[in-house]
C-alpha atoms as a PDB file:
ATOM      1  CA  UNK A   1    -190.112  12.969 179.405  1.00  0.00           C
ATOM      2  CA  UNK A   2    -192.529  13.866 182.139  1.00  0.00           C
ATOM      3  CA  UNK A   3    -194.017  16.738 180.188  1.00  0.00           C
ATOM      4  CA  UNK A   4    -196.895  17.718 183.257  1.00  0.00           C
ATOM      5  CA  UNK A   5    -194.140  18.129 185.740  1.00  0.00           C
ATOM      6  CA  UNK A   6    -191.962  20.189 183.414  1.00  0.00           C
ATOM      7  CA  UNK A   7    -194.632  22.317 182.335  1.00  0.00           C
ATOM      8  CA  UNK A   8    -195.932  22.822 185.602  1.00  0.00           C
ATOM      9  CA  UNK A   9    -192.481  23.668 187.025  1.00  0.00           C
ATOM     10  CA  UNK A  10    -191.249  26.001 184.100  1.00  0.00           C
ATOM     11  CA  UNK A  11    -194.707  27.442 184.124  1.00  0.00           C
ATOM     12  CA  UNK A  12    -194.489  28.430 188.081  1.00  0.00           C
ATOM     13  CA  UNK A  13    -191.018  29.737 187.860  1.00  0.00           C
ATOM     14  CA  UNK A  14    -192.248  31.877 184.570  1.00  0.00           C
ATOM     15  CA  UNK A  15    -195.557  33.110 186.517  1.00  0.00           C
ATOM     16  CA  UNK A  16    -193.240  34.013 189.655  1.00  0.00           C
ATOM     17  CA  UNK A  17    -191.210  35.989 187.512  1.00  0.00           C
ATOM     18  CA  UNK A  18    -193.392  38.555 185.557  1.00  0.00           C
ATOM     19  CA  UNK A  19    -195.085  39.032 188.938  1.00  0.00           C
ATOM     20  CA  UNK A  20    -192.201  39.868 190.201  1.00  0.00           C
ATOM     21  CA  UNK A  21    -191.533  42.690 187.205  1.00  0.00           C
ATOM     22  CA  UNK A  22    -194.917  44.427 187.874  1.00  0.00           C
ATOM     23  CA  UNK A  23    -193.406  46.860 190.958  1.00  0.00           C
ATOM     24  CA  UNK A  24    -193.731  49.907 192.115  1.00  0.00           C
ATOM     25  CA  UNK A  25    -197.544  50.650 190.944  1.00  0.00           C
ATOM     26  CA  UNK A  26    -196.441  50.933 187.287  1.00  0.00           C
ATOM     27  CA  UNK A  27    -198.375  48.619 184.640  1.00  0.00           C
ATOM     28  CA  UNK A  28    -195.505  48.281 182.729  1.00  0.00           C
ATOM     29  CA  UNK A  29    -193.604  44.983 183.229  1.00  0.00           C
ATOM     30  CA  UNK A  30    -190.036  46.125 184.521  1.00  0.00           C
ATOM     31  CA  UNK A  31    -187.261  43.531 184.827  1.00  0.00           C
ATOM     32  CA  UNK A  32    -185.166  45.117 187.393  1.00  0.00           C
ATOM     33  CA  UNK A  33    -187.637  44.530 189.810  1.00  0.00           C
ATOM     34  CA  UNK A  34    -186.287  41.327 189.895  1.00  0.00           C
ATOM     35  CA  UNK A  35    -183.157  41.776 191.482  1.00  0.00           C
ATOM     36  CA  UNK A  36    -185.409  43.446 194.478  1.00  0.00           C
ATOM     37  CA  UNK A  37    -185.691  39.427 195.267  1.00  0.00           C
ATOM     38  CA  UNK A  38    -181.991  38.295 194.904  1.00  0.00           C
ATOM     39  CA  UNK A  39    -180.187  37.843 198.188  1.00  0.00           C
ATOM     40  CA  UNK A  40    -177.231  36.375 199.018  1.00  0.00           C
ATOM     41  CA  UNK A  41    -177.774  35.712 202.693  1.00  0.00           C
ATOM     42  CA  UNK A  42    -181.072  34.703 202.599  1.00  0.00           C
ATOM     43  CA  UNK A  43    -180.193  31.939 199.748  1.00  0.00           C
ATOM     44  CA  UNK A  44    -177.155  30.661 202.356  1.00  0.00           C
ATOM     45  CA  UNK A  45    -179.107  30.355 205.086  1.00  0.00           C
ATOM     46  CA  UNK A  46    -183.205  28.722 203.349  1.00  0.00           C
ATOM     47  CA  UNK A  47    -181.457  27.056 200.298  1.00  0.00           C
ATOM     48  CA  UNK A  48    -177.372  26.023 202.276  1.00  0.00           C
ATOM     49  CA  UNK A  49    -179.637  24.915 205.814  1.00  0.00           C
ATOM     50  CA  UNK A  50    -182.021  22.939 203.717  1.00  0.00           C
ATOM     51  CA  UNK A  51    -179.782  20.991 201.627  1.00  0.00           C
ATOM     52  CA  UNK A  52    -177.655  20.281 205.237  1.00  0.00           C
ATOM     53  CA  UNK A  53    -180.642  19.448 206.961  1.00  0.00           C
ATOM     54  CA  UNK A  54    -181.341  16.655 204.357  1.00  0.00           C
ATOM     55  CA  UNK A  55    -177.886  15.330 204.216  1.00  0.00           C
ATOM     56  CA  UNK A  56    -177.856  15.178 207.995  1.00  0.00           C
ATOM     57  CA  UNK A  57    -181.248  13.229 208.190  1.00  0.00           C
ATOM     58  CA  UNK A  58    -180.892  10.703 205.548  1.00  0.00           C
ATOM     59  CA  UNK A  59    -177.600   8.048 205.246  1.00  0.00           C
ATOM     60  CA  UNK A  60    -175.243   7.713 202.373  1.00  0.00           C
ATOM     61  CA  UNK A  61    -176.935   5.361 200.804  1.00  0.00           C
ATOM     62  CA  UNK A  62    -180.278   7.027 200.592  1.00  0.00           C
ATOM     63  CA  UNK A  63    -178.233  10.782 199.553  1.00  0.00           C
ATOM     64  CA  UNK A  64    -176.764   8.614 196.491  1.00  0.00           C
ATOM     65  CA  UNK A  65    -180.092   7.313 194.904  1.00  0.00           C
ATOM     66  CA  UNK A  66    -181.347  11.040 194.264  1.00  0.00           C
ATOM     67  CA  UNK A  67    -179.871  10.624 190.614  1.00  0.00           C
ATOM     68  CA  UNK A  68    -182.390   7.742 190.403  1.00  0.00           C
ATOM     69  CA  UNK A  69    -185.098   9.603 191.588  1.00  0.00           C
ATOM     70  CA  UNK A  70    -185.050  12.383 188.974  1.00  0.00           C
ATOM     71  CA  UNK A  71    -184.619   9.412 186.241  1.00  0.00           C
ATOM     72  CA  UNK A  72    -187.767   8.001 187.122  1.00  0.00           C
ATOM     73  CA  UNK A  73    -189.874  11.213 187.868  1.00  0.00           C
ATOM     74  CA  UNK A  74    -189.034  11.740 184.081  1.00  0.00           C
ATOM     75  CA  UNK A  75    -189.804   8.800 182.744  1.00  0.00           C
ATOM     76  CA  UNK A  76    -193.385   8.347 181.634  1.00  0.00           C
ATOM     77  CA  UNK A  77    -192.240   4.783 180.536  1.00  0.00           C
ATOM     78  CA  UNK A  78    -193.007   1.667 182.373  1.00  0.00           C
ATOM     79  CA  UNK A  79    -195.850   0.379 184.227  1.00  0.00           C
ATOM     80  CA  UNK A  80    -198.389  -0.134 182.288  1.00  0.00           C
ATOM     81  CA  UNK A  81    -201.290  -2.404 183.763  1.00  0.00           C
ATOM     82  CA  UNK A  82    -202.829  -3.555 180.513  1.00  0.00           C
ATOM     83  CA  UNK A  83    -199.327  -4.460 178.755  1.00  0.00           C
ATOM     84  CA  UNK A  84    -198.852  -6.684 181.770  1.00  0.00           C
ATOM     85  CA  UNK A  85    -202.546  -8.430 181.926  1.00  0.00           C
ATOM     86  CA  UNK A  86    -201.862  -8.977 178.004  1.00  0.00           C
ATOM     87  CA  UNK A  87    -199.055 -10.751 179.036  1.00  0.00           C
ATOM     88  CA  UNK A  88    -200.206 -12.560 181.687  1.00  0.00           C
ATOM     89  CA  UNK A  89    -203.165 -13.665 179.721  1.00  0.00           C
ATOM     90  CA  UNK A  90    -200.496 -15.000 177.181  1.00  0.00           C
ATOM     91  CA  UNK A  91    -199.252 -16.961 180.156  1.00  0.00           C
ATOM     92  CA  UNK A  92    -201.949 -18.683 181.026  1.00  0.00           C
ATOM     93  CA  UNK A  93    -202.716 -19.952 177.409  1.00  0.00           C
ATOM     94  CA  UNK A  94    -199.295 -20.815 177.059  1.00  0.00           C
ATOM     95  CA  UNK A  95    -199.896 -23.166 181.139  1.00  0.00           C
ATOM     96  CA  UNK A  96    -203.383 -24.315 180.149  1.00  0.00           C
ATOM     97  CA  UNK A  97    -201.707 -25.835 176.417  1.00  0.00           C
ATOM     98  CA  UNK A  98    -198.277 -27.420 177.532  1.00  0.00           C
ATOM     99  CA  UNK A  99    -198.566 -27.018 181.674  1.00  0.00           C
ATOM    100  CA  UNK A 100    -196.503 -24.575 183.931  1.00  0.00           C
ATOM    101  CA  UNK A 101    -193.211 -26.024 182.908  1.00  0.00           C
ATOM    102  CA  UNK A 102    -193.235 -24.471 179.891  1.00  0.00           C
ATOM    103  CA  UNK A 103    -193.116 -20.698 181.415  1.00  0.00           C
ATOM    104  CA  UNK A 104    -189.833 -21.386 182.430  1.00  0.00           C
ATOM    105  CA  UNK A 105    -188.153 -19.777 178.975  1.00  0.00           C
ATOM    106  CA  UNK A 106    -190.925 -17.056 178.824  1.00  0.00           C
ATOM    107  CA  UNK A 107    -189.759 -16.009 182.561  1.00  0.00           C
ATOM    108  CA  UNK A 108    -186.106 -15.772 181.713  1.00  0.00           C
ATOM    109  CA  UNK A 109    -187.450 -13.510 179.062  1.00  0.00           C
ATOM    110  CA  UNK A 110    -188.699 -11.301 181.768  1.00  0.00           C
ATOM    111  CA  UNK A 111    -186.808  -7.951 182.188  1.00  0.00           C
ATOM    112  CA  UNK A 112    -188.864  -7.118 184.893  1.00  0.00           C
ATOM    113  CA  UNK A 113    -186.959  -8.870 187.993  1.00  0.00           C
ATOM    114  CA  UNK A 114    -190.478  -8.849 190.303  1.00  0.00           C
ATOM    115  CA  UNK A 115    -192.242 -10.522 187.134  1.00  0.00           C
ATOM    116  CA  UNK A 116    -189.283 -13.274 186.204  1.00  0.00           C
ATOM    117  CA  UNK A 117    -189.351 -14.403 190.100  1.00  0.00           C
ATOM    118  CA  UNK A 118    -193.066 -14.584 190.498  1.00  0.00           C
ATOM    119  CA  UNK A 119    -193.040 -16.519 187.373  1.00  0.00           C
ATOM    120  CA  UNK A 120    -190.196 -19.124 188.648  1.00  0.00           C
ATOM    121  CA  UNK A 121    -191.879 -19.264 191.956  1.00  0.00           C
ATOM    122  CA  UNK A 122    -194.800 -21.028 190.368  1.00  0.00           C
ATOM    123  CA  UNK A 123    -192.667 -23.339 187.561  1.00  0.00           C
ATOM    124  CA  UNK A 124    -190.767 -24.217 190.916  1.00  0.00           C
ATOM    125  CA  UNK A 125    -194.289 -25.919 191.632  1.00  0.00           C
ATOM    126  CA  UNK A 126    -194.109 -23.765 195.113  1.00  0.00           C
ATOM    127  CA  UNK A 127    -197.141 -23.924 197.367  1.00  0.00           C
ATOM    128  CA  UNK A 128    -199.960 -21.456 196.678  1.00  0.00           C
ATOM    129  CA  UNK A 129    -199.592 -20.005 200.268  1.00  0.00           C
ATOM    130  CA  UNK A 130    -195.956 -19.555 200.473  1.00  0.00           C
ATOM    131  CA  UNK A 131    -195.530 -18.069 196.905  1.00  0.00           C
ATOM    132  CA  UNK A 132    -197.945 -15.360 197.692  1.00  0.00           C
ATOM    133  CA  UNK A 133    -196.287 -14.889 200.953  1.00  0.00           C
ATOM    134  CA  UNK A 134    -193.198 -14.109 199.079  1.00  0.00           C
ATOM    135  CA  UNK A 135    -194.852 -11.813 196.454  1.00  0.00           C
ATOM    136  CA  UNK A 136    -196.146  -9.700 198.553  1.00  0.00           C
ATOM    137  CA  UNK A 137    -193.687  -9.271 201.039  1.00  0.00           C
ATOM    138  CA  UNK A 138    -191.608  -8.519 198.418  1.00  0.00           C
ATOM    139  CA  UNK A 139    -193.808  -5.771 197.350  1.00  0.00           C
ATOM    140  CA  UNK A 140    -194.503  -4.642 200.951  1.00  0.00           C
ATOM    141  CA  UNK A 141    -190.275  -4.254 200.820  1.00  0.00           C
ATOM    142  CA  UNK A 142    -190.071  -1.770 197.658  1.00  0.00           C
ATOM    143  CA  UNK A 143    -192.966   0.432 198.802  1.00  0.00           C
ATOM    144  CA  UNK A 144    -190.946   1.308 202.269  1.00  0.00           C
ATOM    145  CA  UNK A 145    -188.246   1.559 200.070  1.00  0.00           C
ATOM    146  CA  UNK A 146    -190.399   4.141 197.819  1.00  0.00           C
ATOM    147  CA  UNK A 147    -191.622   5.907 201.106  1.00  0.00           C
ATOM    148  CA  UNK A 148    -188.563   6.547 202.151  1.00  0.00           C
ATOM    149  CA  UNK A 149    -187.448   8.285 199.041  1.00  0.00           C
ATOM    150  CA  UNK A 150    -190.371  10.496 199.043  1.00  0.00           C
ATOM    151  CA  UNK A 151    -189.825  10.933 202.865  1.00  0.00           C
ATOM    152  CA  UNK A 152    -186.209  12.679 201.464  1.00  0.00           C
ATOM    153  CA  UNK A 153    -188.352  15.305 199.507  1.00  0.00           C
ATOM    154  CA  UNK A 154    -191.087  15.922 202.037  1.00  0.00           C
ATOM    155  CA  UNK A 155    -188.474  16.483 204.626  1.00  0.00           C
ATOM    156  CA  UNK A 156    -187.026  19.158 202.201  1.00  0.00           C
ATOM    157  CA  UNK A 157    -190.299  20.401 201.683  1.00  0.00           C
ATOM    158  CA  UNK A 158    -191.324  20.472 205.550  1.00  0.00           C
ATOM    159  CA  UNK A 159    -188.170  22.325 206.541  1.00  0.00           C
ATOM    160  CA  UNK A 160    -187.714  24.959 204.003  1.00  0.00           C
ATOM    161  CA  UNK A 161    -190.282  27.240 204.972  1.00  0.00           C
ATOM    162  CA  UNK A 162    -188.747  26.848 208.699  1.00  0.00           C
ATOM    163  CA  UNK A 163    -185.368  27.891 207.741  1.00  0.00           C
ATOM    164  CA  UNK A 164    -187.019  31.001 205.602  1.00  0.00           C
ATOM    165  CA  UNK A 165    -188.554  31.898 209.243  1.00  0.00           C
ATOM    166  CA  UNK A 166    -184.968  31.381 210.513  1.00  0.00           C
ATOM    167  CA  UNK A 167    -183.458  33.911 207.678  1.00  0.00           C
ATOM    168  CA  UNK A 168    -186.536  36.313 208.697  1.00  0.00           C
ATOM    169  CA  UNK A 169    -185.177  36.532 212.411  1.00  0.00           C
ATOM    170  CA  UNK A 170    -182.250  36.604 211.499  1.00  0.00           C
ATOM    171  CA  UNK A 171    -182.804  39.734 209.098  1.00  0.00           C
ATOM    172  CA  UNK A 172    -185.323  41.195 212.077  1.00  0.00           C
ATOM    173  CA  UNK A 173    -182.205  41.082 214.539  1.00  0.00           C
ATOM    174  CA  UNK A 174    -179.735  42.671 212.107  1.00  0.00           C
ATOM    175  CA  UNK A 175    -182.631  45.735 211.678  1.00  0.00           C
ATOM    176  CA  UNK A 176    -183.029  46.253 215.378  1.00  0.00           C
ATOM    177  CA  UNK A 177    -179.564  46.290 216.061  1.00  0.00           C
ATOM    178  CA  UNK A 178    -178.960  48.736 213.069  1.00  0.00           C
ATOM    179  CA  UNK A 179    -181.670  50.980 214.548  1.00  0.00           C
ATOM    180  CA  UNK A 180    -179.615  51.562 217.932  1.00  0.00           C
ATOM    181  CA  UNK A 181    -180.031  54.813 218.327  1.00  0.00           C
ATOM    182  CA  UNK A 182    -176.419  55.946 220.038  1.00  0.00           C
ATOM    183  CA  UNK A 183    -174.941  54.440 216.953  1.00  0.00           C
ATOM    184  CA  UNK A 184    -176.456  56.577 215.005  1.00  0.00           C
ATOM    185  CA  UNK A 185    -179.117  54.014 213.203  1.00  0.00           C
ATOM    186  CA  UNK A 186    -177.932  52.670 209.567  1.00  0.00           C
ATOM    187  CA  UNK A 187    -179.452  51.329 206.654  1.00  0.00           C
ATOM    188  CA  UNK A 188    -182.203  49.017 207.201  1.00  0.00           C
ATOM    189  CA  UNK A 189    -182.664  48.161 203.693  1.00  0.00           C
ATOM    190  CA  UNK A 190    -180.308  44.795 203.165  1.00  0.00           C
ATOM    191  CA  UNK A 191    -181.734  43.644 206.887  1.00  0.00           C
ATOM    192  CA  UNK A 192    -184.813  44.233 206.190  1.00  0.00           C
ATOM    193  CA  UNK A 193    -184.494  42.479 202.871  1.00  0.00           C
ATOM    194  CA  UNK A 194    -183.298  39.590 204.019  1.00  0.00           C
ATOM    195  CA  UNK A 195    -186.084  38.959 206.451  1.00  0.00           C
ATOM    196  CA  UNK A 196    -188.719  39.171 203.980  1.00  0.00           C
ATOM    197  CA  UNK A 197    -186.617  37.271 201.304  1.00  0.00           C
ATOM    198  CA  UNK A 198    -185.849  34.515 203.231  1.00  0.00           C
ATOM    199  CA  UNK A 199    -189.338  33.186 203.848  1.00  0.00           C
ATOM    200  CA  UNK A 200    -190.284  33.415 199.794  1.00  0.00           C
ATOM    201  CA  UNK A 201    -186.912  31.670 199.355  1.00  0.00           C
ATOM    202  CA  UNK A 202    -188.620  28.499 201.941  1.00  0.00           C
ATOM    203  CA  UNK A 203    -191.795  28.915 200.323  1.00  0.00           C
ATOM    204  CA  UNK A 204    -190.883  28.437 196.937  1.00  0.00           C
ATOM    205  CA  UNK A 205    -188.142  25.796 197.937  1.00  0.00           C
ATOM    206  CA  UNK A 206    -191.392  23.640 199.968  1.00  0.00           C
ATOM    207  CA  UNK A 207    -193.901  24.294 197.277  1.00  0.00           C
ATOM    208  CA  UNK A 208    -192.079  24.344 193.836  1.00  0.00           C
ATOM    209  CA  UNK A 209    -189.044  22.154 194.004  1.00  0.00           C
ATOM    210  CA  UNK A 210    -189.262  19.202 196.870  1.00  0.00           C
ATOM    211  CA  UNK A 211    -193.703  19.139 196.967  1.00  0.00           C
ATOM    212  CA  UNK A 212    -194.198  18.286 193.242  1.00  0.00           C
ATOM    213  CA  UNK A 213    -191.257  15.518 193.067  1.00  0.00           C
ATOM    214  CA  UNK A 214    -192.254  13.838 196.264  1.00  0.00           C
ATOM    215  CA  UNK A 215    -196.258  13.753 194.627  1.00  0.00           C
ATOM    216  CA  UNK A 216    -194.883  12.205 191.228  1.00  0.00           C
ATOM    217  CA  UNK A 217    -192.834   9.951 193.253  1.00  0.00           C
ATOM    218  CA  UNK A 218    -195.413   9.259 195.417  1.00  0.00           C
ATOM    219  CA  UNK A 219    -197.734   8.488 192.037  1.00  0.00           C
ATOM    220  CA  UNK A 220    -195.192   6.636 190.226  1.00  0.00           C
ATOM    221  CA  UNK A 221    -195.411   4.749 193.935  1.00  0.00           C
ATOM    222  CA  UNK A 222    -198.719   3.505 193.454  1.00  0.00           C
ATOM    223  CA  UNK A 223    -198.871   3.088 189.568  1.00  0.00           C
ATOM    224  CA  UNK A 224    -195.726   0.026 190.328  1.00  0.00           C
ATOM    225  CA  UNK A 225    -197.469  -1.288 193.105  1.00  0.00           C
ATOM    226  CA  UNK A 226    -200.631  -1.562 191.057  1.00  0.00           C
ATOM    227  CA  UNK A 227    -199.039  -3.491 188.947  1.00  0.00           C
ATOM    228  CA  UNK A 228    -196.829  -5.724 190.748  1.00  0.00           C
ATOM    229  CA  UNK A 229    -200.555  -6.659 192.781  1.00  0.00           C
ATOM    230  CA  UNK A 230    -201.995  -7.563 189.018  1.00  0.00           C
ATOM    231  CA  UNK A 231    -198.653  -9.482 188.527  1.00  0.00           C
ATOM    232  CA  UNK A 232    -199.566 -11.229 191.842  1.00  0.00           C
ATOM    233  CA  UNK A 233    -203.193 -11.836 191.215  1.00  0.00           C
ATOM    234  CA  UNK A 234    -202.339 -13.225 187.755  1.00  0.00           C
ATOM    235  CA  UNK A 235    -199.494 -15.804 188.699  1.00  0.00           C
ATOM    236  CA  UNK A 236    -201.724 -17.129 191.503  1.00  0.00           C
ATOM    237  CA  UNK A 237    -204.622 -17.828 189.019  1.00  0.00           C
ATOM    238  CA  UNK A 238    -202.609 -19.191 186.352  1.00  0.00           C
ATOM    239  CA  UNK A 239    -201.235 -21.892 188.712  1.00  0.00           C
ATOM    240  CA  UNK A 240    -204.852 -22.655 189.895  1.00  0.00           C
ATOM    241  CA  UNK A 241    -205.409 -23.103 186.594  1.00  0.00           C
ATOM    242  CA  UNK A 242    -208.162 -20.063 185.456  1.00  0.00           C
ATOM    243  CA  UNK A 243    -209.664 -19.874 181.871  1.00  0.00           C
ATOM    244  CA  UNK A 244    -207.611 -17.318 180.511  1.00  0.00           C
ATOM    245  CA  UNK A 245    -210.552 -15.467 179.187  1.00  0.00           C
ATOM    246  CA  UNK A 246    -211.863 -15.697 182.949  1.00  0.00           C
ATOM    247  CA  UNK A 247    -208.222 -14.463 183.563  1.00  0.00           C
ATOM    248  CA  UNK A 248    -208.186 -11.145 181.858  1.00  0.00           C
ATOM    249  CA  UNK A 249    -211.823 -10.245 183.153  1.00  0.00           C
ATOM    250  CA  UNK A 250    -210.631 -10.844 186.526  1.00  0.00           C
ATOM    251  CA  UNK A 251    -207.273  -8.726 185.897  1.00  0.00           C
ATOM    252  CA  UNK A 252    -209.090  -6.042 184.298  1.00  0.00           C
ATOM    253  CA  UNK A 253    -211.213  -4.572 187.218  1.00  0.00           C
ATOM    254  CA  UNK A 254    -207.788  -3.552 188.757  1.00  0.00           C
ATOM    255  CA  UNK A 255    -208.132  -0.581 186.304  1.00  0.00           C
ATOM    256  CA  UNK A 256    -210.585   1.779 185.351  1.00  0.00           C
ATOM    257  CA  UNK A 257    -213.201   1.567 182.860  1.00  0.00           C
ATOM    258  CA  UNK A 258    -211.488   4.167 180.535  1.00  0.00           C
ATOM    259  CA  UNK A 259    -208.575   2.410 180.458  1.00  0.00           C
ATOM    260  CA  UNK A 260    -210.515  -1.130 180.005  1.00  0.00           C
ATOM    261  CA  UNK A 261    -212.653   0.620 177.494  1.00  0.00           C
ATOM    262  CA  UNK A 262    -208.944   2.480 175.612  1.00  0.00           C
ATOM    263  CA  UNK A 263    -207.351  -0.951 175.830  1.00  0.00           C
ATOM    264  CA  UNK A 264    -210.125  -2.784 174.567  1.00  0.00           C
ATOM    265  CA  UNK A 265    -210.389  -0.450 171.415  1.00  0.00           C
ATOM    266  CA  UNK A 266    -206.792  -0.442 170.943  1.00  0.00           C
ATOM    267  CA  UNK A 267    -206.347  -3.913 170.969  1.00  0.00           C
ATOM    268  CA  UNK A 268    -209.332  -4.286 168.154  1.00  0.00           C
ATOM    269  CA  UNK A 269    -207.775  -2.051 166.328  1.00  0.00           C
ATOM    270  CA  UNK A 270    -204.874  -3.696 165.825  1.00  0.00           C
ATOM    271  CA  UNK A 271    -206.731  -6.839 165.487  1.00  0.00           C
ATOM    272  CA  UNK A 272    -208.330  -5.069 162.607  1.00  0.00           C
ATOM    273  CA  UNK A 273    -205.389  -4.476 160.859  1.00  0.00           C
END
């Protein structure tokens, strides 16, 4: 479980909340205060015009992967740079003894599809040139596809806040027209409620729901791309035929020195043992 992004999420909503309670001047924390910032209309129009808004900019088949994204901005699985460069260091010892032939079974091992194809594209005794070609354009492929499931968030998060400034004209209208005088005035309360509700309701929409999963998106983004460019950089130097010593060394300044340093220790460790 992504344990940052639920913290940070729970923790906002919490924080929101007891500030909320403290009303009125009193020191005293006071839970009906609360309901001061429920409203029905002003949910309908930021939270129902959002959601609408999204559906009506995106196509089906982007609106149906948003189970996906949720799966992977929990999972703090996966990706791993120096699990890979271990394994592609294995590689290379296994090409250098017994020739590139003999990744063939280790790439049908592969679970990762990107890794099993850039394997095969090199036991397939492709050209240097065109292999990388493919590699990369392959990669250049997912990250649009990434972008344009973070786009889906940062469009909710762009257009919340307008729609709360919608809600708050809406609410201002409502209040001028209940302070006609020949009518007799009314009660500007609910109005006036829903003007100032309405732009919390976008705020908190823009800046605590749709901001923080298109930024771990956008991270888990870059942490696949890192290593799908390792992947790259690896296959290409095990069919040129790199010491695999050489190899890892090479691999390893993709990463930082903590890492290199954690993975290093780690690795005598269990060496050690």
């Amino acid at each position: 479980m992504n344990i940052t992004y639920v913290i940070g999420f729970i923790g906002a909503v919490v924080v929101m909340i007891i500030g909320m309670m403290f009303g009125g001047g009193e020191s005293l924390l006071t839970p009906k205060q609360v309901l001061n910032f429920w409203d029905p209309a002003s949910v309908f129009i930021t939270i129902g015009c959002t959601v609408l808004i999204i559906v009506a900019s995106f196509p089906p088949s982007a609106l149906k992967d948003i189970p996906k994204h949720f799966k992977i901005l929990m999972n703090t699985k996966g990706n791993d740079p120096l699990a890979i460069i271990d394994e592609l260091v294995e590689l290379a010892q296994v090409a250098r003894k017994n020739g590139l032939l003999a990744l063939e079974e280790r790439g049908n091992q592969q679970e990762d599809p990107f890794f099993k194809q850039c394997i095969m594209l090199i036991v397939d005794n492709n050209d240097a040139d065109q292999a990388r070609e493919i590699m990369m354009n392959d990669i250049e492929q997912s990250a649009a596809r990434h972008d344009f499931g973070a786009g889906m968030y940062e469009k909710g998060s762009s257009v919340a806040p307008a729609f709360g400034m919608v809600g708050t004209l809406v609410g201002l209208i409502n209040m001028l027209k209940a302070m006609d005088v020949e009518s007799g005035g009314g009660d500007l309360g609910p109005a006036m409620a829903t003007a100032l509700v309405t732009t919390l309701y976008g705020c908190v929409m823009a800046h605590m729901v749709f901001g923080p999963i298109a930024a771990q998106l956008r991270q888990r983004d870059e942490e696949e791309m890192l290593c799908k460019l390792i992947i790259v950089e690896g296959i290409m130097s095990i069919q040129s035929g790199v010491n695999p010593k050489a190899l890892r060394e090479k691999l390893l300044t993709f990463v930082a020195q903590r890492q290199r340093d954690g993975g290093g220790a780690a690795k005598k460790g269990g060496e050690a043992g």
